[in-house]
N, C-alpha and C. Protein backbone atom coordinates (compact mmCIF):
# COMPACT_ATOMS: atom_id res chain seq x y z
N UNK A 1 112.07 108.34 104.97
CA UNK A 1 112.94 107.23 104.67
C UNK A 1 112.81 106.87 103.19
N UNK A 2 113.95 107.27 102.15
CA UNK A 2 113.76 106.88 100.71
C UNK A 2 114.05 106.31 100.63
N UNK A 3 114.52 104.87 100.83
CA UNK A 3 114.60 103.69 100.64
C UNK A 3 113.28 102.49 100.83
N UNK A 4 112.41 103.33 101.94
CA UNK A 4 111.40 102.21 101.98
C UNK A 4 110.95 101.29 100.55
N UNK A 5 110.61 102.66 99.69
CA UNK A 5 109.82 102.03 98.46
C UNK A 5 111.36 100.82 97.79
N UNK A 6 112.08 101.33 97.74
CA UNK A 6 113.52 100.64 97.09
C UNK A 6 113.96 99.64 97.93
N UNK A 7 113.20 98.02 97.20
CA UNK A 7 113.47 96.96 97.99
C UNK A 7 114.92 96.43 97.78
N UNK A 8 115.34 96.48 96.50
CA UNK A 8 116.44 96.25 96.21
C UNK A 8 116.92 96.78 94.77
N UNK A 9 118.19 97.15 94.72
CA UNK A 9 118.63 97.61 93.60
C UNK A 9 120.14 96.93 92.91
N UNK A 10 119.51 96.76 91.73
CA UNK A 10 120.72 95.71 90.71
C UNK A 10 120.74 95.38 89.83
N UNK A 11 122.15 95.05 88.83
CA UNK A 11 122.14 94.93 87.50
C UNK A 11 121.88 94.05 87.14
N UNK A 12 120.96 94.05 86.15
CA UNK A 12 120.61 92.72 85.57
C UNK A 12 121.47 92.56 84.02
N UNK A 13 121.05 91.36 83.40
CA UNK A 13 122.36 90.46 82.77
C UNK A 13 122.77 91.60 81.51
N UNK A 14 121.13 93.09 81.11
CA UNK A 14 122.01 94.00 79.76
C UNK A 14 123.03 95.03 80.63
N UNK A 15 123.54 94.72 82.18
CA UNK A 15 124.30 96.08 82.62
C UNK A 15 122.89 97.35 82.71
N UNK A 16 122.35 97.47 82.88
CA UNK A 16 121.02 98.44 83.06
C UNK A 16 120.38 98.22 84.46
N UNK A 17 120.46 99.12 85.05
CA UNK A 17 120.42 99.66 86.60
C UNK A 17 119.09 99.58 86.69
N UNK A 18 118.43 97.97 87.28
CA UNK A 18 117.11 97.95 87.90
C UNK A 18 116.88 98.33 89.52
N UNK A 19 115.72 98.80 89.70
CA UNK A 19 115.17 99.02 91.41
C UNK A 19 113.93 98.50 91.12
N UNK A 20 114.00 97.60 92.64
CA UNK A 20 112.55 96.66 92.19
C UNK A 20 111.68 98.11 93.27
N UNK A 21 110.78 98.16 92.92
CA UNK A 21 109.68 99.62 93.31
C UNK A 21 108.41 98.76 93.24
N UNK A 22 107.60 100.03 94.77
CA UNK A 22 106.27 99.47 95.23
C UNK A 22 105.41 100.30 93.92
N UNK A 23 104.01 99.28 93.17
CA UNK A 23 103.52 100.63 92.80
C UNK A 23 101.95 100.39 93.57
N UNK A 24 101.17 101.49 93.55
CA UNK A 24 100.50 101.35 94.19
C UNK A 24 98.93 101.02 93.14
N UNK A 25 98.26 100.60 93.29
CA UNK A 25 96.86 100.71 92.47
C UNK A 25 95.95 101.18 92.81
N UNK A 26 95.65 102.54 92.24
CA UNK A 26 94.60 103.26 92.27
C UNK A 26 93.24 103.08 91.08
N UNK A 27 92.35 103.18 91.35
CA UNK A 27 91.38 102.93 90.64
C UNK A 27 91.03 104.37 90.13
N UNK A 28 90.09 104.59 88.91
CA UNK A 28 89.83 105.59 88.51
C UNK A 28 88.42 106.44 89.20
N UNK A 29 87.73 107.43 88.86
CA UNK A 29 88.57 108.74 88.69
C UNK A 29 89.63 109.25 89.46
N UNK A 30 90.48 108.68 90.59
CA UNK A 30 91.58 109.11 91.97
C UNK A 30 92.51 109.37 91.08
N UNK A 31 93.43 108.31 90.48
CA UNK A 31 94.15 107.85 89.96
C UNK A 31 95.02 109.35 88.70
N UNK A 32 93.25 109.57 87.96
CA UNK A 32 93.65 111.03 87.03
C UNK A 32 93.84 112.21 87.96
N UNK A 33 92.93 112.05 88.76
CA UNK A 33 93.32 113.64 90.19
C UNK A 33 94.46 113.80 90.48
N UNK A 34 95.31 112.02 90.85
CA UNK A 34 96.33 112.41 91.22
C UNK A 34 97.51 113.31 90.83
N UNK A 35 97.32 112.52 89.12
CA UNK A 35 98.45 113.02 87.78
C UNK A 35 98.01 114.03 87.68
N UNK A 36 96.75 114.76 87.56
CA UNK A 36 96.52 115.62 86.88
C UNK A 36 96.77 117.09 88.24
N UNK A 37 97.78 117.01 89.01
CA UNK A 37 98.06 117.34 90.32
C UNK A 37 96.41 118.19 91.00
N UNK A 38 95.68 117.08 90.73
CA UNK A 38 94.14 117.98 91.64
C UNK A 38 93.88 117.40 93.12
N UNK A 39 94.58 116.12 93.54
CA UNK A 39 94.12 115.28 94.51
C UNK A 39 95.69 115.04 95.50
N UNK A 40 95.69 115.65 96.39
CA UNK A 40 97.11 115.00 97.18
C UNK A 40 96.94 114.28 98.52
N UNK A 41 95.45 113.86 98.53
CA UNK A 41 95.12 112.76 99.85
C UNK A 41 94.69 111.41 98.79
N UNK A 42 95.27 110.15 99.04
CA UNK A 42 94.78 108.98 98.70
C UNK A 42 94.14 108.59 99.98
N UNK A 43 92.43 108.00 99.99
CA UNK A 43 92.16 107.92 101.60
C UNK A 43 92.04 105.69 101.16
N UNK A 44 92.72 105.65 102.41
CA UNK A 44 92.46 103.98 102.56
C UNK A 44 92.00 103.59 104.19
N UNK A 45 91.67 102.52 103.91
CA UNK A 45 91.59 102.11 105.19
C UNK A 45 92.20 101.72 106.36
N UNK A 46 93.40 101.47 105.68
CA UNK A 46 94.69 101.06 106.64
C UNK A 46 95.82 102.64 106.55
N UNK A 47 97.13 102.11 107.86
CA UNK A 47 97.61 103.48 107.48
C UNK A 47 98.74 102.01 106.84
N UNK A 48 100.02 103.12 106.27
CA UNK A 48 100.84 102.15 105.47
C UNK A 48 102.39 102.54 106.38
N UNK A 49 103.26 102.28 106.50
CA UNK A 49 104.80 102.36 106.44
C UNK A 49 105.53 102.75 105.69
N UNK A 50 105.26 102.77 104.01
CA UNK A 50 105.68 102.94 103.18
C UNK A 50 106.16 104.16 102.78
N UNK A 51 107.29 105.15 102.52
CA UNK A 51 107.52 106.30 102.26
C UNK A 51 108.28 106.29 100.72
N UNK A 52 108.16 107.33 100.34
CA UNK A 52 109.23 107.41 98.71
C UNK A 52 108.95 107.50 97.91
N UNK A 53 109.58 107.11 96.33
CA UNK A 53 109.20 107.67 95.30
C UNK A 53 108.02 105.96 94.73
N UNK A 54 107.33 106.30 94.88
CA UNK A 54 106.23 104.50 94.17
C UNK A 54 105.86 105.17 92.72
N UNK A 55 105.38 103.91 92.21
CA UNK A 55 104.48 103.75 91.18
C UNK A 55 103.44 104.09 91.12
N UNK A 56 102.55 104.83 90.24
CA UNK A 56 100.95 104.70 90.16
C UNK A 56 100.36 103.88 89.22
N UNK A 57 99.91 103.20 89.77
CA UNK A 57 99.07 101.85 88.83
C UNK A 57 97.55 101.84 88.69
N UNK A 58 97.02 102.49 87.39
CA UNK A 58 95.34 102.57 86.69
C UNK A 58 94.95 101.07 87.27
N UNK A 59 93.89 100.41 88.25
CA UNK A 59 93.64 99.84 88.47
C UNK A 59 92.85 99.05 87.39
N UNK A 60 92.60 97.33 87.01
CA UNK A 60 92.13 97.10 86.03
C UNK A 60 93.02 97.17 84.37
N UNK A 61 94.08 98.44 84.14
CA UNK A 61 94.65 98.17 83.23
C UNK A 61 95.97 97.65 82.83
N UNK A 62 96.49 97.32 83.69
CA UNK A 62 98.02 96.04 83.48
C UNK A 62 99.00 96.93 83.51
N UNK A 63 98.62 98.38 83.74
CA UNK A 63 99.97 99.61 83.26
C UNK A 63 100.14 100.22 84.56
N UNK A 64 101.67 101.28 84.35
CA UNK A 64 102.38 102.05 85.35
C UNK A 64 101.59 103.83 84.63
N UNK A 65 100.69 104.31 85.22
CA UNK A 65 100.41 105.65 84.86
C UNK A 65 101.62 106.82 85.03
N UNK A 66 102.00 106.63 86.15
CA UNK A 66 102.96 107.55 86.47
C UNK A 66 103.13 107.11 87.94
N UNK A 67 104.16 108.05 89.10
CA UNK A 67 104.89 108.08 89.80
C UNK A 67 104.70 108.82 90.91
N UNK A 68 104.77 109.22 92.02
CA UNK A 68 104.96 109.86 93.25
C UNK A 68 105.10 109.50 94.23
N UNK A 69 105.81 110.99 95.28
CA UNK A 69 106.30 110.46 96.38
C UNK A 69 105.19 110.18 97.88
N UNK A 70 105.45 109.07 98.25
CA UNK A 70 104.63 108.76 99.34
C UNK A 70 105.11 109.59 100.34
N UNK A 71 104.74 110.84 101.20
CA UNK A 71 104.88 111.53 101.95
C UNK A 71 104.65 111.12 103.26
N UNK A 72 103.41 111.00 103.63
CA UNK A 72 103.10 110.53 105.09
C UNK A 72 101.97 109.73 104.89
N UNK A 73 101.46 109.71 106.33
CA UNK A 73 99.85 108.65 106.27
C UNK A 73 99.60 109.52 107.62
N UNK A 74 97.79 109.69 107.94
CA UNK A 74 97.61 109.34 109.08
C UNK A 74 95.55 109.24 109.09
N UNK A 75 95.64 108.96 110.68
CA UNK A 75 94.08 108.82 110.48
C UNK A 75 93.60 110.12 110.18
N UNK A 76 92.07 110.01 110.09
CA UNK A 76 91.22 110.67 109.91
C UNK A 76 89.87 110.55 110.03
N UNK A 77 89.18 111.62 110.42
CA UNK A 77 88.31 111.24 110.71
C UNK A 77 86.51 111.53 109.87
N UNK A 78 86.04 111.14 109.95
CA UNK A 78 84.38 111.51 108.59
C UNK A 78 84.63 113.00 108.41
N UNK A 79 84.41 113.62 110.07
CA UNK A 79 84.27 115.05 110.14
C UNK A 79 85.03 115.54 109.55
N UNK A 80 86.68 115.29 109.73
CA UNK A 80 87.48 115.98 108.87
C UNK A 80 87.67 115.65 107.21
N UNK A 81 86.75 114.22 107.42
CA UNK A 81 87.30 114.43 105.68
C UNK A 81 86.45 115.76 104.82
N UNK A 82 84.84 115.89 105.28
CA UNK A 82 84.35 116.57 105.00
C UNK A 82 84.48 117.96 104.97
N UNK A 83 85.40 118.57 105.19
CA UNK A 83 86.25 119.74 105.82
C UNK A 83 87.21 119.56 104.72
N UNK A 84 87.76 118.88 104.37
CA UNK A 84 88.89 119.01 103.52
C UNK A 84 88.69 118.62 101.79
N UNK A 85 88.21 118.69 101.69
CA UNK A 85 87.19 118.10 99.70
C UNK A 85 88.72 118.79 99.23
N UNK A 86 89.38 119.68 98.91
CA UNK A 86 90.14 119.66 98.21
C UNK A 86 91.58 119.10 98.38
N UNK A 87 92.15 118.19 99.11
CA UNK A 87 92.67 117.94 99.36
C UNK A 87 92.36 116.00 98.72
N UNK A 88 91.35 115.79 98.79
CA UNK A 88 90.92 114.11 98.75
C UNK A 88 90.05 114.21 97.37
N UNK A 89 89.12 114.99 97.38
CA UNK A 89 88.18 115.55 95.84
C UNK A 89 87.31 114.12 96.25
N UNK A 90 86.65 113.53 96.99
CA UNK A 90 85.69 112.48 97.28
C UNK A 90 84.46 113.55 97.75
N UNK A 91 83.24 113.76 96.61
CA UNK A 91 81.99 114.66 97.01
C UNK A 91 81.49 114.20 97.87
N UNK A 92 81.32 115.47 98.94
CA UNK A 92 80.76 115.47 100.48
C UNK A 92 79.95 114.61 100.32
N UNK A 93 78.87 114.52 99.54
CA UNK A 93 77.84 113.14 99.37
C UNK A 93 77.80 111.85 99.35
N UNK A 94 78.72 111.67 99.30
CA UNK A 94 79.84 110.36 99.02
C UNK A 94 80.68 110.08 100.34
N UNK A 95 80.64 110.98 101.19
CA UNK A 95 81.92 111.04 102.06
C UNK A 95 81.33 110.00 103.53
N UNK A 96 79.71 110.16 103.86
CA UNK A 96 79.09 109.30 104.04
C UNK A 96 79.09 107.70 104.32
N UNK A 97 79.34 107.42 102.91
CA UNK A 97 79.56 106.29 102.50
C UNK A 97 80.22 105.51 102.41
N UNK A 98 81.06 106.02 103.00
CA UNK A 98 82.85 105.49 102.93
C UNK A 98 82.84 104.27 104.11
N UNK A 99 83.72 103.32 103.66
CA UNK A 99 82.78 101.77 104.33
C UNK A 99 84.36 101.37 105.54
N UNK A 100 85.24 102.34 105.55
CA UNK A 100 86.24 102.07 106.11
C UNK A 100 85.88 102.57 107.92
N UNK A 101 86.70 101.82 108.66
CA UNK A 101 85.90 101.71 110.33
C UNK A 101 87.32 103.15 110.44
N UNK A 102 88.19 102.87 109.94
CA UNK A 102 89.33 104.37 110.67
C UNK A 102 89.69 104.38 109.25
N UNK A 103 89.11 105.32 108.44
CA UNK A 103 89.95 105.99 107.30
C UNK A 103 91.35 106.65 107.68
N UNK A 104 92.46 106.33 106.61
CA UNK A 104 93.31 106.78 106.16
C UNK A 104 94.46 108.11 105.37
N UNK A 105 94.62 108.99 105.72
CA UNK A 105 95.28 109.23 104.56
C UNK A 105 96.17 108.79 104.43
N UNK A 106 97.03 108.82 102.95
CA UNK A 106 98.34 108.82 102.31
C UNK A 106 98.54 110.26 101.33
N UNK A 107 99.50 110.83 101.96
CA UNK A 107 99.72 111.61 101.05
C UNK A 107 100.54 111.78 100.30
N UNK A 108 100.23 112.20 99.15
CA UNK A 108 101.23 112.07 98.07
C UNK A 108 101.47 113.55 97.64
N UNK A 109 102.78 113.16 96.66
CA UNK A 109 103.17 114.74 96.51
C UNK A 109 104.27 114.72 95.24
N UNK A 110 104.72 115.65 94.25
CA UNK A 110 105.31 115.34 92.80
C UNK A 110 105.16 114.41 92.03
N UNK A 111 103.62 114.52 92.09
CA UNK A 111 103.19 113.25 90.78
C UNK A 111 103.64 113.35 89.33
N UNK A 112 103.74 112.44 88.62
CA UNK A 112 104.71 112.66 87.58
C UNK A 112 103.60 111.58 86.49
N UNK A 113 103.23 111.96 85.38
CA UNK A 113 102.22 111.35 84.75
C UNK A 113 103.44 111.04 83.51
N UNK A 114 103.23 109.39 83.12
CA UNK A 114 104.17 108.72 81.54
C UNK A 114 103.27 109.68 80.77
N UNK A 115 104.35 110.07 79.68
CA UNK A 115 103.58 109.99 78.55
C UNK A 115 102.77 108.83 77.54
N UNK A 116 103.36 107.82 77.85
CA UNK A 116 102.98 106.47 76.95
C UNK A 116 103.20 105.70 78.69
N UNK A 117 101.70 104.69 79.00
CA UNK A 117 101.47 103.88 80.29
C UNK A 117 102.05 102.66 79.81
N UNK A 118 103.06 102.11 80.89
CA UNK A 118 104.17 101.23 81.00
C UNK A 118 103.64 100.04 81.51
N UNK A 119 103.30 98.79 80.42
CA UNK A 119 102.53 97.72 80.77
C UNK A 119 103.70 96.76 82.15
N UNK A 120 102.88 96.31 82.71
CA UNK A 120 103.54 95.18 84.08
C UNK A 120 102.72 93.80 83.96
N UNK A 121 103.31 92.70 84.88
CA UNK A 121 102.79 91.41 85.24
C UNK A 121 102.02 91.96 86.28
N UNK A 122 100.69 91.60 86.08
CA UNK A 122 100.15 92.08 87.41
C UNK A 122 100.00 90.70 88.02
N UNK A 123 100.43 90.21 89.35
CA UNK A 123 99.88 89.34 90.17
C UNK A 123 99.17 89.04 90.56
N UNK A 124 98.44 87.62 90.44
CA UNK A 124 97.61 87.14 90.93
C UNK A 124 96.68 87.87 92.92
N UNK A 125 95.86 88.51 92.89
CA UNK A 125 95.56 88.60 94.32
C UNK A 125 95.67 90.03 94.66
N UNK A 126 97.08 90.70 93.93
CA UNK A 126 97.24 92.26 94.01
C UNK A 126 96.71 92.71 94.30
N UNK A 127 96.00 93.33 95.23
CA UNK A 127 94.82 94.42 95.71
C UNK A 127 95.47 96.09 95.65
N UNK A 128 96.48 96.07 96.43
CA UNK A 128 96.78 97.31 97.22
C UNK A 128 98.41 97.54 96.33
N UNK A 129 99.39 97.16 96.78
CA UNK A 129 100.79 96.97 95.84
C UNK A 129 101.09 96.07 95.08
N UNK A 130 101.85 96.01 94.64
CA UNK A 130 102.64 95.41 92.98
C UNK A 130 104.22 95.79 93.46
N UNK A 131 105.15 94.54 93.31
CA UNK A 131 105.97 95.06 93.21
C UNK A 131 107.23 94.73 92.05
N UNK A 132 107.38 95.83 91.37
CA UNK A 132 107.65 96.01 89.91
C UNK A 132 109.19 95.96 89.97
N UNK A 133 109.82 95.43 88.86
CA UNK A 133 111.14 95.82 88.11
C UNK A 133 111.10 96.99 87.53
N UNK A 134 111.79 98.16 88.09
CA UNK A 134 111.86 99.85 87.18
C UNK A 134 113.14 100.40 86.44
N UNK A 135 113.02 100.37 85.55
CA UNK A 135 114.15 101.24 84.80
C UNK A 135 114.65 102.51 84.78
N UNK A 136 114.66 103.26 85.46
CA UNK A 136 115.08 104.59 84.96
C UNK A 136 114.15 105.11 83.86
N UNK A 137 113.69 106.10 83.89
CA UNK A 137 113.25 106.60 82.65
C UNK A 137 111.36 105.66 82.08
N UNK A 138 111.14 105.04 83.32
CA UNK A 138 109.77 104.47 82.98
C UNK A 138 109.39 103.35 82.50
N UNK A 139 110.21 102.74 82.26
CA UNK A 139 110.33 101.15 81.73
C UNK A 139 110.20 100.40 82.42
N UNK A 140 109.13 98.84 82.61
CA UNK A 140 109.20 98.26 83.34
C UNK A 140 110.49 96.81 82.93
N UNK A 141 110.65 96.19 83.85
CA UNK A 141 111.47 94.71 83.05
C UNK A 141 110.79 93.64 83.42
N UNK A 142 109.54 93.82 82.77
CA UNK A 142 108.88 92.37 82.75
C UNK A 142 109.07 91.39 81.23
């Protein structure tokens, strides 16, 4: 469903074709795996609804890194995450530790990294989404 991420779409007062878009916030090192196409499992704790083209948001830095499409979600389980390291890149040692009661995937897929990171209003509370004014071409309209 490509519309999920696309809450609404419309011109604002320069005639320039906004879509308000989910982005998501990833924290680092995930965040470079993703762009840098090494990582195509985001693991969370919840599963999401969300499908389409989102935002990727460097957690901590006020910016849009880049872009991809939310593919699917589903559970998973310790055993299998450990089975799959290239797919998530979280070291088996680590995998342990993971504080979630039913891990997640989300998978993502045609990540698309800005060349220059596209500052946003980040909201008060934001944990998980943001949801942004997008321009075409990477621009936010804050």
């Amino acid at each position: 469903m490509w519309y999920n991420n696309m809450i609404k779409v419309f011109w604002n007062v320069t005639m320039e074709l906004i879509t308000l878009m989910k982005g998501l916030i990833i924290k680092e090192p995930w965040i470079d795996l993703i762009l840098d196409k090494k990582k195509k499992w985001e693991i969370r704790g919840t599963a999401t609804k969300i499908r389409g083209r989102i935002l990727l948001i460097k957690s901590g830095t006020g910016c849009v890194w880049g872009e991809a499409d939310l593919v699917d979600c589903f559970s998973i389980s310790i055993e299998q995450l450990q089975n799959t390291y290239f797919q998530h890149r979280i070291p088996i040692e680590k995998i342990s530790s993971i504080r979630y009661g039913h891990p997640h995937v989300w998978v993502l897929a045609n990540p698309k990294r800005y060349g220059i990171p596209v500052p946003y209003n980040h909201p008060n509370g934001a944990i998980v989404w943001v949801n942004i004014d997008y321009k075409e071409g990477g621009q936010t309209n804050e």
